[in-house]
C-alpha atoms as a PDB file:
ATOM      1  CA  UNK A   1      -6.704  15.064  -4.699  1.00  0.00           C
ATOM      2  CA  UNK A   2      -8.161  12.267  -6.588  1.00  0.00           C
ATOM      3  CA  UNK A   3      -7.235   8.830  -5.898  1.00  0.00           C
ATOM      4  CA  UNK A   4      -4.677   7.178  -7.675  1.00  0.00           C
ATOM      5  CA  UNK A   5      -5.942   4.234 -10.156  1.00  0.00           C
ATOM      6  CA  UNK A   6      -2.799   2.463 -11.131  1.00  0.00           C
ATOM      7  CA  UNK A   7      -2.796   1.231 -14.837  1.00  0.00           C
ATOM      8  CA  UNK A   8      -0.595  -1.840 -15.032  1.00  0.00           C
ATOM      9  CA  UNK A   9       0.086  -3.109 -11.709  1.00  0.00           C
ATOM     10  CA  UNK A  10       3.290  -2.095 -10.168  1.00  0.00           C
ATOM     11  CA  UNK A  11       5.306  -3.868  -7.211  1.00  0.00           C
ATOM     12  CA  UNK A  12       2.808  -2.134  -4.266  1.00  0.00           C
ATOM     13  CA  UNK A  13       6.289  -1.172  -2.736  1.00  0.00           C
ATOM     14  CA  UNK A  14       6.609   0.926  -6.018  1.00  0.00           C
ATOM     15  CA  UNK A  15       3.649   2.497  -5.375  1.00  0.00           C
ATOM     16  CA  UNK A  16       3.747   2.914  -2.158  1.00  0.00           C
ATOM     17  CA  UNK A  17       6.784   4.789  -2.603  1.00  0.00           C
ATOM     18  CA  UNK A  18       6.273   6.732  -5.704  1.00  0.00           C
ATOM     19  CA  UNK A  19       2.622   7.736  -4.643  1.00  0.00           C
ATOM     20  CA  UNK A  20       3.145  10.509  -1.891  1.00  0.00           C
ATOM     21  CA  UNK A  21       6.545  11.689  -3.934  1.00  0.00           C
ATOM     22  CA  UNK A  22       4.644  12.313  -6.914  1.00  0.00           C
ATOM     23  CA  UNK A  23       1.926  14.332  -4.878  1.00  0.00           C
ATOM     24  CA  UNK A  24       4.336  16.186  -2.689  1.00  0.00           C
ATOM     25  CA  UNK A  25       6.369  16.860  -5.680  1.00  0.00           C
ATOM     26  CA  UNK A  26       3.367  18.708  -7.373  1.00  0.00           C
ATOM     27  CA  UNK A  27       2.076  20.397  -4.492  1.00  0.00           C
ATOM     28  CA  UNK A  28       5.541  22.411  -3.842  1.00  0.00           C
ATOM     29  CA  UNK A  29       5.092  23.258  -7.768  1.00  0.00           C
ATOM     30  CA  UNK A  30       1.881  24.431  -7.264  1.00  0.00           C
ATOM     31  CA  UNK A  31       3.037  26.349  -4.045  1.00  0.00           C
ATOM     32  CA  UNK A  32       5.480  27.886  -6.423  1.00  0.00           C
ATOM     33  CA  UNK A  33       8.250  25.925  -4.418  1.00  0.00           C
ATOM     34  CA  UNK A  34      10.531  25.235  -7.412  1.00  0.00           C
ATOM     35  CA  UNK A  35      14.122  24.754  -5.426  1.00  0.00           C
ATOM     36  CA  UNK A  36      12.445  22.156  -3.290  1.00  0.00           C
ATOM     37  CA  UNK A  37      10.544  20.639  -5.957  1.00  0.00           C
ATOM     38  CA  UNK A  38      14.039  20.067  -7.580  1.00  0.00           C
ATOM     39  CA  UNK A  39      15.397  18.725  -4.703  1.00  0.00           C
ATOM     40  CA  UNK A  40      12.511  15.759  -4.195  1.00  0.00           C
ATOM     41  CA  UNK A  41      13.033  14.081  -7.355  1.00  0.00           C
ATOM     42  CA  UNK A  42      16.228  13.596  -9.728  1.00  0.00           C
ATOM     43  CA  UNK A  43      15.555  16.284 -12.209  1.00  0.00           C
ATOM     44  CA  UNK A  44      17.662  19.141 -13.137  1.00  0.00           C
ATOM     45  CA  UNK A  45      15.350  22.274 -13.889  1.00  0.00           C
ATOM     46  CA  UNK A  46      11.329  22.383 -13.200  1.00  0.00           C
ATOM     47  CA  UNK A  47      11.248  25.799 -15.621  1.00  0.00           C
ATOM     48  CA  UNK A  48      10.991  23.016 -18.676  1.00  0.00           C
ATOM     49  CA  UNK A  49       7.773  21.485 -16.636  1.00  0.00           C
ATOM     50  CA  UNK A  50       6.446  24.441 -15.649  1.00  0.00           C
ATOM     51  CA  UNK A  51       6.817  26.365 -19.067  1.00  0.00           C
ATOM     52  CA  UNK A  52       4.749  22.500 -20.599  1.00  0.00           C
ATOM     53  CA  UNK A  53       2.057  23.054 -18.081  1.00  0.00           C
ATOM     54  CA  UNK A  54       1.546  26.301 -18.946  1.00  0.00           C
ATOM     55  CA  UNK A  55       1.239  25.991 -22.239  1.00  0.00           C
ATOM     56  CA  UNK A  56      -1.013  22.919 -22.250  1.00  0.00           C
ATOM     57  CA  UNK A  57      -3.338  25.388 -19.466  1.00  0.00           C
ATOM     58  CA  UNK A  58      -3.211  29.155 -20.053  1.00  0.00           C
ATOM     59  CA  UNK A  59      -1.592  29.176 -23.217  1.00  0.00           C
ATOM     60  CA  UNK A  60      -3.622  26.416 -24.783  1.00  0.00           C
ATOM     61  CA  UNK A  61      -6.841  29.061 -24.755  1.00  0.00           C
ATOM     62  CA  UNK A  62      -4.704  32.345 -25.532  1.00  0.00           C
ATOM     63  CA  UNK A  63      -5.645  33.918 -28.626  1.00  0.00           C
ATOM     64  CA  UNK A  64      -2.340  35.593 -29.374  1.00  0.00           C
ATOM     65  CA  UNK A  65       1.363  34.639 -28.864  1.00  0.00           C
ATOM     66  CA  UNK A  66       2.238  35.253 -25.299  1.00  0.00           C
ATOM     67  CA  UNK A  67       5.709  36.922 -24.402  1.00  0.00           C
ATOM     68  CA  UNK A  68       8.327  34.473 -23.993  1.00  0.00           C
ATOM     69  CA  UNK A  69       8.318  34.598 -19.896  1.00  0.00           C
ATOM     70  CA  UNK A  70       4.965  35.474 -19.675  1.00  0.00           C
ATOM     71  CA  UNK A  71       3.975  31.883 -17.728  1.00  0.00           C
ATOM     72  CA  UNK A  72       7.079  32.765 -15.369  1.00  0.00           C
ATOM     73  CA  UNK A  73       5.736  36.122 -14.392  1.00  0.00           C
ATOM     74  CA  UNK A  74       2.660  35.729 -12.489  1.00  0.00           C
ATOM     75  CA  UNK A  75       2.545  31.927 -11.020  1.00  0.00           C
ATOM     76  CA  UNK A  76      -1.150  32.195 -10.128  1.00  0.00           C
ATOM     77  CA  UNK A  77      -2.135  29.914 -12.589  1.00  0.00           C
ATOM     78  CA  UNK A  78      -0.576  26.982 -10.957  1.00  0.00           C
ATOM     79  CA  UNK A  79      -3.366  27.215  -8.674  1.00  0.00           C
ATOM     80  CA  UNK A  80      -6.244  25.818 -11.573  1.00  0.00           C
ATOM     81  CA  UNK A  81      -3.966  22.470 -11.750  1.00  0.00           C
ATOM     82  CA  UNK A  82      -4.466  18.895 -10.085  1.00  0.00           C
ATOM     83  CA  UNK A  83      -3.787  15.712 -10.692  1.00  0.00           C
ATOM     84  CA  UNK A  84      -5.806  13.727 -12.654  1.00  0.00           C
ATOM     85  CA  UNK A  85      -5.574   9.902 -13.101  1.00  0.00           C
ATOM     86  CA  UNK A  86      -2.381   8.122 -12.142  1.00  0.00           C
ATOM     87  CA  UNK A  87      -1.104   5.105 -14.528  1.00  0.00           C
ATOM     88  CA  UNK A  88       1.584   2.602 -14.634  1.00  0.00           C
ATOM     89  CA  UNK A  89       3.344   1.655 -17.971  1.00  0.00           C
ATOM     90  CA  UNK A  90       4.022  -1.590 -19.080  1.00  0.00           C
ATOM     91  CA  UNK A  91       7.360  -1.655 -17.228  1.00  0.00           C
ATOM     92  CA  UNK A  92       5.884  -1.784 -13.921  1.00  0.00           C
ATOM     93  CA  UNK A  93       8.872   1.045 -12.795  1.00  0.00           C
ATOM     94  CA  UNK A  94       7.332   4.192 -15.341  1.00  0.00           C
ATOM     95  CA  UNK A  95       4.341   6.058 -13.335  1.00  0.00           C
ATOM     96  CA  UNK A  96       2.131   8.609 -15.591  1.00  0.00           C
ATOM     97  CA  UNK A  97      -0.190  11.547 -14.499  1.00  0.00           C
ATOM     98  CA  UNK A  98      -2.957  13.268 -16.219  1.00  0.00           C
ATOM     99  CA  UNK A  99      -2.685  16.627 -14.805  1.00  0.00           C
ATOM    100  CA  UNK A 100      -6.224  18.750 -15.079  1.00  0.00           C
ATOM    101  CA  UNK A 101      -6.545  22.426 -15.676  1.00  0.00           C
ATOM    102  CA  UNK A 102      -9.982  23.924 -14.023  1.00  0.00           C
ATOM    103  CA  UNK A 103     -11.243  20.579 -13.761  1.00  0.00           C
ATOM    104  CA  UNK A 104     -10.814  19.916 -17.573  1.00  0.00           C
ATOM    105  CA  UNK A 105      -7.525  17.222 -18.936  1.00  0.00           C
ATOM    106  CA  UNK A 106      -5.302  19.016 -20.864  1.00  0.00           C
ATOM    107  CA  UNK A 107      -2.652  17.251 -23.387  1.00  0.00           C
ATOM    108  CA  UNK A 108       0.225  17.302 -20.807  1.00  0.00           C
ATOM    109  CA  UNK A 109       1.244  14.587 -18.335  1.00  0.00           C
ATOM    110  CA  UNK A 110       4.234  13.950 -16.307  1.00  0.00           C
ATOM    111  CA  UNK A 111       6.216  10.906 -16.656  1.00  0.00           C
ATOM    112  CA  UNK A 112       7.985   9.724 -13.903  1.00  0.00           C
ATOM    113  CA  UNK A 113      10.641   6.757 -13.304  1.00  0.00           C
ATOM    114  CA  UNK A 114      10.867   4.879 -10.020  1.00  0.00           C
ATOM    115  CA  UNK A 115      14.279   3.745  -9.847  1.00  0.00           C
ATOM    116  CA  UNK A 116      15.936   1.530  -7.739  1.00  0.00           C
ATOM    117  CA  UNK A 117      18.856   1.909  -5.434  1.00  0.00           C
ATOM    118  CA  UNK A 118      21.051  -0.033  -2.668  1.00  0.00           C
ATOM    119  CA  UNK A 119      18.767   1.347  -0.018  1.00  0.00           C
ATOM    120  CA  UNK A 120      15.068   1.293  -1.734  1.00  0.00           C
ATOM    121  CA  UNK A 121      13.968   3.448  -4.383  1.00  0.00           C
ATOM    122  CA  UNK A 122      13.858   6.854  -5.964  1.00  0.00           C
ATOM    123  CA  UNK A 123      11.654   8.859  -7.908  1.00  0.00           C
ATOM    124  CA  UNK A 124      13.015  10.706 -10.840  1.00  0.00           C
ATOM    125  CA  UNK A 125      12.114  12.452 -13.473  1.00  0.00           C
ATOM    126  CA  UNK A 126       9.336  14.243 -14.635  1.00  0.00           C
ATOM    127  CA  UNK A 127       9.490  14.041 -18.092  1.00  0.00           C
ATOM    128  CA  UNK A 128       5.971  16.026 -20.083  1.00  0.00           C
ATOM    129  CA  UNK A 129       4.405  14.350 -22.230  1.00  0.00           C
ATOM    130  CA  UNK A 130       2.002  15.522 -24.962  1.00  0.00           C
END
């Protein structure tokens, strides 16, 4: 996986912690691992992330309307993703990925929030972003 370039620079402890959560995270999604996926981070469904990746992969080159489940049917195309370049926002505590589709940037990214708690931090989210 590409190394992580950090935009605005975060606590290191931030990234220190965030960095092998956000890569773990997306290699169980790319394993097709959804209930652990869930489980890593604080978010409540990874079908919303995994229908936006789709979309801004497979179905950004289709030229006719897929079926509605089609990107849930056959998970093979979750092999063509990586990460691309990692970036801090302006916060210091919001971490954004480029995610790459055969090698090529496509218009989503995750958004994730490192939060803190009483005993460190956690990672939550992703949110897409287009």
């Amino acid at each position: 996986m590409p190394e992580s370039r950090p935009g605005a620079s975060p606590p290191s402890r931030l990234y220190v912690a965030a960095d092998p959560v956000v890569r773990r995270y997306f290699g169980l999604l790319r394993d097709g691992k959804t209930p652990e996926a869930e489980q890593l981070v604080g978010h409540t469904s990874v079908k919303h992330v995994l229908k936006s990746l789709w979309s801004g992969s497979v179905g950004a080159s289709l030229d006719t309307e897929p079926a509605a489940d089609e990107w849930e049917r056959d998970l093979s195309w979750l092999g063509g993703l990586a990460l691309g370049n990692f970036a801090w926002g302006d916060s210091g505590s919001h971490l954004y990925v480029e995610i790459t589709f055969r090698e090529q940037t496509i218009d989503v990214a995750l958004g994730f929030w490192i939060k803190p708690v009483d005993d460190g931090w956690v990672v939550s989210g992703p949110s897409t972003l287009w």
